[in-house]
PDB file of N, CA and C in Angstrom:
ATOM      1  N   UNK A   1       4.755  -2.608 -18.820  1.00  0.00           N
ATOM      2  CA  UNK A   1       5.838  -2.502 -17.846  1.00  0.00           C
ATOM      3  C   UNK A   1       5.382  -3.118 -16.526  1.00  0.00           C
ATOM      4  N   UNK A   2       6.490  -3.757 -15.968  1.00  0.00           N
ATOM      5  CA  UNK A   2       6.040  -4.305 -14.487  1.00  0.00           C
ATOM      6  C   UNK A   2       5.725  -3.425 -13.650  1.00  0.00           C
ATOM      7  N   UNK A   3       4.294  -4.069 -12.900  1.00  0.00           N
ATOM      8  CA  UNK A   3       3.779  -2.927 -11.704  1.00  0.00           C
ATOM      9  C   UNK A   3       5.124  -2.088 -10.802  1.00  0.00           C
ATOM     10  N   UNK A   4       5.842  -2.986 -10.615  1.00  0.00           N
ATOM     11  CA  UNK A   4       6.906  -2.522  -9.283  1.00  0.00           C
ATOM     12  C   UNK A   4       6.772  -1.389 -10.254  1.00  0.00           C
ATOM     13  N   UNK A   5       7.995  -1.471 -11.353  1.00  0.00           N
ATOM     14  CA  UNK A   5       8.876  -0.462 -11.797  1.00  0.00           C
ATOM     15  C   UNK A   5       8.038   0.970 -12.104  1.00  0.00           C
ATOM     16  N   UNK A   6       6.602   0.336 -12.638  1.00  0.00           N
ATOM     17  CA  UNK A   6       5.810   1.482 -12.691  1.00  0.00           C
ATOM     18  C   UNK A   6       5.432   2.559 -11.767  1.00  0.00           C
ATOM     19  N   UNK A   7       5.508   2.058 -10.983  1.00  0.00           N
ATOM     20  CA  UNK A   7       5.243   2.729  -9.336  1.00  0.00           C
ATOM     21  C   UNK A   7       6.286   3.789  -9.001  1.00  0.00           C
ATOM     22  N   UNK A   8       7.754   2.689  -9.240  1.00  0.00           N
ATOM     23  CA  UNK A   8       8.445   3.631  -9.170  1.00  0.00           C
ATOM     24  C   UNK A   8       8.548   4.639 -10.215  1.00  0.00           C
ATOM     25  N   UNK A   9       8.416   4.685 -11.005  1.00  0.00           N
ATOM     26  CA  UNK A   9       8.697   5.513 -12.314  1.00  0.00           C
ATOM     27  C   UNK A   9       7.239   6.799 -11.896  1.00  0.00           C
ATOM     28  N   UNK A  10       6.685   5.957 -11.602  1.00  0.00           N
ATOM     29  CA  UNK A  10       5.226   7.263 -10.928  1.00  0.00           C
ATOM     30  C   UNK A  10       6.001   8.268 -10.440  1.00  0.00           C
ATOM     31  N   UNK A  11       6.649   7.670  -8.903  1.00  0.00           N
ATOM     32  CA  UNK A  11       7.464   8.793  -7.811  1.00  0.00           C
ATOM     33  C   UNK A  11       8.432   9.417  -8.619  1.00  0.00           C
ATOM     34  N   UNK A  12       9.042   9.465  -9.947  1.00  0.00           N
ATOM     35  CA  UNK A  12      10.221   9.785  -9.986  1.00  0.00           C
ATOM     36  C   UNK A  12      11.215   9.431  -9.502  1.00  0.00           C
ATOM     37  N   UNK A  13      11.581   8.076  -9.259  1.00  0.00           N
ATOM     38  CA  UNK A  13      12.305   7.390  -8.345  1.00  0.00           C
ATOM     39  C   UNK A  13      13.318   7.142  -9.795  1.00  0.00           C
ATOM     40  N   UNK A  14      14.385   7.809  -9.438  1.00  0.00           N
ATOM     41  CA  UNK A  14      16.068   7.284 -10.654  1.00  0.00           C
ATOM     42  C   UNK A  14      15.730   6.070 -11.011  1.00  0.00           C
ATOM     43  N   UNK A  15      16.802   5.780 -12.346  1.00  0.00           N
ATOM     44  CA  UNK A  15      16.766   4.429 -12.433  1.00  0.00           C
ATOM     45  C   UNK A  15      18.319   4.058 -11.217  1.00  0.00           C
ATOM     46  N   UNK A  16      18.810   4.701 -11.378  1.00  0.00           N
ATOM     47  CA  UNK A  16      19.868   4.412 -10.051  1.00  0.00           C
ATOM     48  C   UNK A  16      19.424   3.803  -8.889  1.00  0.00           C
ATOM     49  N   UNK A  17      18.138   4.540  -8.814  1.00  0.00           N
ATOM     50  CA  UNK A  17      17.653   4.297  -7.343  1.00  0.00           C
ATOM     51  C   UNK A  17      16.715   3.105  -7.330  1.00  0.00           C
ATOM     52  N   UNK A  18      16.114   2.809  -8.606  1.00  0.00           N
ATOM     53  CA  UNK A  18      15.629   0.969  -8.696  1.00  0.00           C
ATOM     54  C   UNK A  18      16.280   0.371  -8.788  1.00  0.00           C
ATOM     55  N   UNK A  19      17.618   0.311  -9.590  1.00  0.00           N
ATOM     56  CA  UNK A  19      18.929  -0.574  -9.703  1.00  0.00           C
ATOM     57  C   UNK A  19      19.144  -0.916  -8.283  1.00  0.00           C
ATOM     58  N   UNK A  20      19.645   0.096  -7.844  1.00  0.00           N
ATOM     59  CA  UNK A  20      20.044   0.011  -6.171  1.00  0.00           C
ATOM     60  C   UNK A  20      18.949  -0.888  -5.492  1.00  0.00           C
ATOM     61  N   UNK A  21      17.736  -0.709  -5.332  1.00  0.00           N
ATOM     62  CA  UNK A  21      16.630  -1.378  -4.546  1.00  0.00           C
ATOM     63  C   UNK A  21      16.729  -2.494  -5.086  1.00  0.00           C
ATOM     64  N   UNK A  22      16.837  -3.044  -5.938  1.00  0.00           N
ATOM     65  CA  UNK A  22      16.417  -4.316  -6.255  1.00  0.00           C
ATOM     66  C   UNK A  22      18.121  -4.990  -6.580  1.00  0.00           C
ATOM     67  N   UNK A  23      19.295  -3.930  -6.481  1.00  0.00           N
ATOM     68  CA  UNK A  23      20.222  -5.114  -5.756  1.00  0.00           C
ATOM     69  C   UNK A  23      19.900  -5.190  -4.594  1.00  0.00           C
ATOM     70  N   UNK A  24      19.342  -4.252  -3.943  1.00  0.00           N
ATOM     71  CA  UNK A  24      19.329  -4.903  -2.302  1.00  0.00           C
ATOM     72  C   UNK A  24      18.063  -5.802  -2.325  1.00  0.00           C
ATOM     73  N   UNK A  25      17.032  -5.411  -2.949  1.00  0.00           N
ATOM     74  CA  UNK A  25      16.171  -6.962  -2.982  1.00  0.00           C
ATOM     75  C   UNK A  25      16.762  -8.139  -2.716  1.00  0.00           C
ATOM     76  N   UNK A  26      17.773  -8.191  -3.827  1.00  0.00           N
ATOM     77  CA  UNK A  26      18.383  -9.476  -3.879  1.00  0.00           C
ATOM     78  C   UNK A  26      19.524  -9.687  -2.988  1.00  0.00           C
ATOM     79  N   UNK A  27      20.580  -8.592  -2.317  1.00  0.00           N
ATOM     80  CA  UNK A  27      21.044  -9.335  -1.870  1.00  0.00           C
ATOM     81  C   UNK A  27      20.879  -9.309  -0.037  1.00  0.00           C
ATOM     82  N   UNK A  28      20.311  -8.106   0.529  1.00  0.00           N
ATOM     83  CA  UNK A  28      19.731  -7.915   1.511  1.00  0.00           C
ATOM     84  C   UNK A  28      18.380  -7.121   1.919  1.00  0.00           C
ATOM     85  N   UNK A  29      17.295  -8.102   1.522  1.00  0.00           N
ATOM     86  CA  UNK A  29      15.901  -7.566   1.797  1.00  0.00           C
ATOM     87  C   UNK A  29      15.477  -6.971   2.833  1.00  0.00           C
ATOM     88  N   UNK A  30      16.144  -7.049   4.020  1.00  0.00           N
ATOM     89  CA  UNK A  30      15.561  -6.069   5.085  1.00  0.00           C
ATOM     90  C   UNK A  30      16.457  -4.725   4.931  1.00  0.00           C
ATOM     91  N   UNK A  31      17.091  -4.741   4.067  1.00  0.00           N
ATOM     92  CA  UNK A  31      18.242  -3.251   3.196  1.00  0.00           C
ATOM     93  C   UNK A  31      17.216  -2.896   2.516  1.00  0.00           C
ATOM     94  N   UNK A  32      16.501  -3.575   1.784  1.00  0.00           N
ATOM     95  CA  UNK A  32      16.008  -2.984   0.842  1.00  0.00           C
ATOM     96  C   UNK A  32      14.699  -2.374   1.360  1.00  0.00           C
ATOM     97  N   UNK A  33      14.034  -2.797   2.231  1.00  0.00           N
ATOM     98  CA  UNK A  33      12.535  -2.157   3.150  1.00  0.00           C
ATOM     99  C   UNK A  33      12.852  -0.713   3.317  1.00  0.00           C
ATOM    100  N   UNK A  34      13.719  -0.524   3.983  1.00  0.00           N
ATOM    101  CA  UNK A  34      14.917   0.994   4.334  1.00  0.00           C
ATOM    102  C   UNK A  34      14.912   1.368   3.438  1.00  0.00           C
ATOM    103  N   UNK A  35      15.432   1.078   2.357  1.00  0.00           N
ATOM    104  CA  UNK A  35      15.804   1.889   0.774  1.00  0.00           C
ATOM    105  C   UNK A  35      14.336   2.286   0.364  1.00  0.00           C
ATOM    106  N   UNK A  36      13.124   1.339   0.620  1.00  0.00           N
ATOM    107  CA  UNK A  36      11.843   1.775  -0.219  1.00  0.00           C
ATOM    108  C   UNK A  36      11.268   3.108   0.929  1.00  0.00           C
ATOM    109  N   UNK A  37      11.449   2.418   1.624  1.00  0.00           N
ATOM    110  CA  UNK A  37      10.754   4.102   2.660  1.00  0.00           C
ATOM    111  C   UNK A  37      10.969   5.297   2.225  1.00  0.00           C
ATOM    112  N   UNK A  38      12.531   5.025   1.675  1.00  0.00           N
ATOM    113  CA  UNK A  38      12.931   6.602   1.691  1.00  0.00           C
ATOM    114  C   UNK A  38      13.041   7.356   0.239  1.00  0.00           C
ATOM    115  N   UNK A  39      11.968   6.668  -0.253  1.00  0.00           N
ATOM    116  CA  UNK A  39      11.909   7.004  -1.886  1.00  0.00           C
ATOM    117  C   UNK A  39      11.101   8.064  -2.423  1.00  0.00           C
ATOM    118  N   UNK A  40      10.130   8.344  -1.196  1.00  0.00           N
ATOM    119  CA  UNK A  40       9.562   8.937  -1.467  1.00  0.00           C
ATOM    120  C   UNK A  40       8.137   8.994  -1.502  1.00  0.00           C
ATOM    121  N   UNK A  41       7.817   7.825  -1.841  1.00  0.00           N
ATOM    122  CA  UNK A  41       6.335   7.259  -1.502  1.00  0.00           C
ATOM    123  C   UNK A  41       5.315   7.803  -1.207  1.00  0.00           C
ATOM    124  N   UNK A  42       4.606   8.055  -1.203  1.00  0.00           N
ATOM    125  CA  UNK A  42       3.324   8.312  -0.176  1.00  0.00           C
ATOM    126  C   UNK A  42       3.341   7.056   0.237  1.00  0.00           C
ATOM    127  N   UNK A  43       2.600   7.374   1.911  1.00  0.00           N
ATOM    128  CA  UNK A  43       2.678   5.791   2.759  1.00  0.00           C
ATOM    129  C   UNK A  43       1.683   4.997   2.132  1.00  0.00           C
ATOM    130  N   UNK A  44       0.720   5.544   1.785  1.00  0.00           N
ATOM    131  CA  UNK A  44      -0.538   4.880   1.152  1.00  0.00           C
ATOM    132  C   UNK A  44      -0.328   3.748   0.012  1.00  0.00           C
ATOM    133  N   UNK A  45       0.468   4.475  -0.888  1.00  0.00           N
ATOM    134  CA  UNK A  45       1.085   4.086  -2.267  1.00  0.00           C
ATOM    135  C   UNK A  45       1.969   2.732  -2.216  1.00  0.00           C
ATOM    136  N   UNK A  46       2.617   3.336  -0.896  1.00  0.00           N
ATOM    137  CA  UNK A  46       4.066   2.442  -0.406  1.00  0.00           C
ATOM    138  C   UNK A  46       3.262   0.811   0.462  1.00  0.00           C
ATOM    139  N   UNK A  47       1.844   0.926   0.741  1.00  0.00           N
ATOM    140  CA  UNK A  47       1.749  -0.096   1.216  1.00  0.00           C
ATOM    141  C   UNK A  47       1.069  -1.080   0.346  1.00  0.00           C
ATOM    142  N   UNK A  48       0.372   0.075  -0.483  1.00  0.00           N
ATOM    143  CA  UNK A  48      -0.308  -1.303  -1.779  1.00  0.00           C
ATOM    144  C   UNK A  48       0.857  -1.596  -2.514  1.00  0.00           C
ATOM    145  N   UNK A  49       1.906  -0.929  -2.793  1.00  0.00           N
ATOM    146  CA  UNK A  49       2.794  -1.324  -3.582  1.00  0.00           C
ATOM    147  C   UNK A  49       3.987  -2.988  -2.801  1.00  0.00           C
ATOM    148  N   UNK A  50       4.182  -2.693  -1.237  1.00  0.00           N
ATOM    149  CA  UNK A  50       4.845  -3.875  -0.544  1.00  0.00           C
ATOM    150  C   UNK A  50       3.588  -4.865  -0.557  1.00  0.00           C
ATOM    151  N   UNK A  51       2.323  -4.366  -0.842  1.00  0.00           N
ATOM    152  CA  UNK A  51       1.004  -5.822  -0.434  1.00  0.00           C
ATOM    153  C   UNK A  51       1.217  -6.667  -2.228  1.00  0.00           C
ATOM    154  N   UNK A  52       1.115  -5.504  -3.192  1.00  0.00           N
ATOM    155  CA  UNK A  52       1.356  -6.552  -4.357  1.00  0.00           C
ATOM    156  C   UNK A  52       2.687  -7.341  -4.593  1.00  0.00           C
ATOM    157  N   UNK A  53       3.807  -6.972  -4.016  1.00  0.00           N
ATOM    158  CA  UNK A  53       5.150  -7.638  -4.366  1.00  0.00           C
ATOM    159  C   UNK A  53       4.657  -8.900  -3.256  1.00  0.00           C
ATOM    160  N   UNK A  54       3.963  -9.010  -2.176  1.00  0.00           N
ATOM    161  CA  UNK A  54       4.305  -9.660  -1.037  1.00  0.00           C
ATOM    162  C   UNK A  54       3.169 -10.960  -1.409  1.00  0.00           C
ATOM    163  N   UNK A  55       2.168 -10.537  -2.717  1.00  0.00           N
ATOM    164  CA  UNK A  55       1.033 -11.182  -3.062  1.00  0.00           C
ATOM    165  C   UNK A  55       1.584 -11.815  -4.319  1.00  0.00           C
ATOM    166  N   UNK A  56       2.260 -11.458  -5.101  1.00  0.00           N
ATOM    167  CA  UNK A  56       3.114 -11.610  -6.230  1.00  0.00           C
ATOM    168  C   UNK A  56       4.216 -11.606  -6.683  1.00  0.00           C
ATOM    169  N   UNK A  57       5.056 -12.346  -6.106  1.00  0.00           N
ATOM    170  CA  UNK A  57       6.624 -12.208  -5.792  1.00  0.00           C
ATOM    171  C   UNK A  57       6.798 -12.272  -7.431  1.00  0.00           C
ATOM    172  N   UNK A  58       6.416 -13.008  -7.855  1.00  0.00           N
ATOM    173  CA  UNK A  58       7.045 -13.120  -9.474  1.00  0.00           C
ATOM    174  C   UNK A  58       7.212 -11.573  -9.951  1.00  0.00           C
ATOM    175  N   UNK A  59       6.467 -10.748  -9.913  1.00  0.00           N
ATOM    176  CA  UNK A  59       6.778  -9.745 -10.331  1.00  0.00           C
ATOM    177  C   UNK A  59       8.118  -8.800  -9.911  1.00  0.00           C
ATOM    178  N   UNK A  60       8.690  -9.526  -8.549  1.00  0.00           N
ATOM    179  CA  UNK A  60      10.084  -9.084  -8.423  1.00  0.00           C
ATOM    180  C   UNK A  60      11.214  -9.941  -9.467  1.00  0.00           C
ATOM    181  N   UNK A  61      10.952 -10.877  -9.845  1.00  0.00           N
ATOM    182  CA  UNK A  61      11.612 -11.831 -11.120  1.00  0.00           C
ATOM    183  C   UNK A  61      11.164 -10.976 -12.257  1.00  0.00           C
ATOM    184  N   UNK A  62      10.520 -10.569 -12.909  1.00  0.00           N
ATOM    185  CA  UNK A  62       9.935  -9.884 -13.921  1.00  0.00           C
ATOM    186  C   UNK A  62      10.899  -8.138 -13.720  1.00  0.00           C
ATOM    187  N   UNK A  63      10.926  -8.029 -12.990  1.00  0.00           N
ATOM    188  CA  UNK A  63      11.388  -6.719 -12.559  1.00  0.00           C
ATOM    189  C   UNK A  63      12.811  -7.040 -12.556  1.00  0.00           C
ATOM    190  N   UNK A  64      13.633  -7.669 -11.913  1.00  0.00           N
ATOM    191  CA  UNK A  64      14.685  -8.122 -12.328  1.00  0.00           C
ATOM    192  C   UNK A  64      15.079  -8.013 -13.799  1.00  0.00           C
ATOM    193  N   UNK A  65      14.122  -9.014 -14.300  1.00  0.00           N
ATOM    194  CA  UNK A  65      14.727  -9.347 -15.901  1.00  0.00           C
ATOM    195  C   UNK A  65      14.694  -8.122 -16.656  1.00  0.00           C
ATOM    196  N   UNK A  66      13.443  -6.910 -16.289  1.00  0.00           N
ATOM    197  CA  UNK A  66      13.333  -5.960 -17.390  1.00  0.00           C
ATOM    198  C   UNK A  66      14.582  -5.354 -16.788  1.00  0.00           C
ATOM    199  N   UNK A  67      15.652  -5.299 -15.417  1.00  0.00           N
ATOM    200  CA  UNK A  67      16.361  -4.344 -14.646  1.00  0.00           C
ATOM    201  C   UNK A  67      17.575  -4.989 -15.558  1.00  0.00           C
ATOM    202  N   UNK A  68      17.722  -6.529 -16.309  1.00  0.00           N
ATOM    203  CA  UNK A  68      18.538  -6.849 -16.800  1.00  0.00           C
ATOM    204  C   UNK A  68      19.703  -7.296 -15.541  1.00  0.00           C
ATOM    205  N   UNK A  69      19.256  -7.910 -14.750  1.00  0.00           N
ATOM    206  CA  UNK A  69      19.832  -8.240 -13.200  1.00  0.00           C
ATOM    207  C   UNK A  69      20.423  -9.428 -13.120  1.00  0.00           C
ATOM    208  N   UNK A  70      20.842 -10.442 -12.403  1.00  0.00           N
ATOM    209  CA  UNK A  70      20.560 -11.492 -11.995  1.00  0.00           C
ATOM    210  C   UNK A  70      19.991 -11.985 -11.005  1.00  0.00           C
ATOM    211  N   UNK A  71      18.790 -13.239 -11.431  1.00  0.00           N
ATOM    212  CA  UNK A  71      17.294 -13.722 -10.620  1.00  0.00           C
ATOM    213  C   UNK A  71      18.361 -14.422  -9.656  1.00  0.00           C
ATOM    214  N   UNK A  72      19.479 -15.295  -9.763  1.00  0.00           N
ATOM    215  CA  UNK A  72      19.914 -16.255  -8.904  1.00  0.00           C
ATOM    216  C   UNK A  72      19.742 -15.491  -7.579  1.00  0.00           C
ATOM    217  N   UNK A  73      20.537 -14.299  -7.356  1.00  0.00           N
ATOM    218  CA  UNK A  73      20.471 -13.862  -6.229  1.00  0.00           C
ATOM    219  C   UNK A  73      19.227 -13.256  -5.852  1.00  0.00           C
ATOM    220  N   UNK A  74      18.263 -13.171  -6.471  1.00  0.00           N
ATOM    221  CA  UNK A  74      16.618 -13.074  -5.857  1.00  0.00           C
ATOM    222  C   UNK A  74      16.104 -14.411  -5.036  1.00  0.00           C
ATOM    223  N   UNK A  75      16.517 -15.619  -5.657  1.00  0.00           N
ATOM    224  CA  UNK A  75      16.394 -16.975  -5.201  1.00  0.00           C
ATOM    225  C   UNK A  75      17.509 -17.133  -3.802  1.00  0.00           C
ATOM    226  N   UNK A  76      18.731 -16.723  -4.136  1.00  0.00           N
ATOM    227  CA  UNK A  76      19.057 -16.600  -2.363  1.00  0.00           C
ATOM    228  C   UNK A  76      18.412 -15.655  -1.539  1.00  0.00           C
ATOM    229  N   UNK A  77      17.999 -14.366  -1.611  1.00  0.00           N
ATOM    230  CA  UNK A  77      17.323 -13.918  -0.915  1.00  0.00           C
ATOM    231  C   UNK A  77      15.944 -14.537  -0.574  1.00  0.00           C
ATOM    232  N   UNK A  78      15.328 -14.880  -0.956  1.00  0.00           N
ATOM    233  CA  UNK A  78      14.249 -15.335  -0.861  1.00  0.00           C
ATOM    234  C   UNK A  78      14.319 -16.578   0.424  1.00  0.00           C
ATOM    235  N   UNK A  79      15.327 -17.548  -0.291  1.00  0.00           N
ATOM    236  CA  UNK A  79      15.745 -18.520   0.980  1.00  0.00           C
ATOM    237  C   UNK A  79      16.000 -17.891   2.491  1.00  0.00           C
ATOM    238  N   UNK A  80      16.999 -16.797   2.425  1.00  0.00           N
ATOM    239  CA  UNK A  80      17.314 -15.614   3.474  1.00  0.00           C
ATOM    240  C   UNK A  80      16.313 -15.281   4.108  1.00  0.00           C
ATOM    241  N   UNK A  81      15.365 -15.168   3.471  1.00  0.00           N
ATOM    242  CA  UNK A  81      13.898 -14.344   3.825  1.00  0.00           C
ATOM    243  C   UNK A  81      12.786 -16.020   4.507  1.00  0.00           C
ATOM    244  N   UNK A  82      12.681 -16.286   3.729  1.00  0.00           N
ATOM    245  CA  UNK A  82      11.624 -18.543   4.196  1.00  0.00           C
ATOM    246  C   UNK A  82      12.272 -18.471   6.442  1.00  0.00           C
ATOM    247  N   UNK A  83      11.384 -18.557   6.624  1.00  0.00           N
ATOM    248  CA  UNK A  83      11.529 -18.989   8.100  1.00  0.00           C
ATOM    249  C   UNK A  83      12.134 -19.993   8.426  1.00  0.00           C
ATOM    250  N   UNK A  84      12.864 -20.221   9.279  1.00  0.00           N
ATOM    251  CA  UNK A  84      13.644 -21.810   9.501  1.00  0.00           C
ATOM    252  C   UNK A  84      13.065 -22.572  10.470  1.00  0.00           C
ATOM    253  N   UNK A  85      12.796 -23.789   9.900  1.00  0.00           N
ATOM    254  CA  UNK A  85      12.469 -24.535  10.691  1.00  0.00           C
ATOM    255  C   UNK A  85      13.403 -25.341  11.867  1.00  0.00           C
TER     256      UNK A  85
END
């Protein structure tokens, strides 16, 4: 199973409540920072867990696919998210 989901599945975090996070992954990522805080986390947990997504984005694509989602809108967020030059 993908790290993310595992993590969450650690906290007892719903599947409602990953569905939800990772539509807001995709369609508003600074929604979704908010949504992970309040999951429950330990802060500790919560920061290796934002350092591996932030080190390994693929695993938010992987997490998607097992969520049965669509990646397109991970790929607009992502653009949303790229700094503008």
């Amino acid at each position: 199973m993908n790290p993310i989901l595992t993590t969450l599945k650690e906290y007892n975090v719903s599947d409602e409540k990953v569905s939800e996070l990772f539509k807001a992954l995709t369609d508003n990522p600074m929604m979704a920072m908010a949504l992970i805080q309040d999951l429950g986390i330990p802060q500790e947990k919560l920061q290796q867990l934002i350092m591996t997504i932030m080190t390994n984005p693929d695993l938010i694509k992987e997490a998607v696919d097992e969520l049965g989602l669509d990646f397109s809108k991970v790929e607009e967020a992502k653009a949303k998210m790229a700094p503008q030059s």
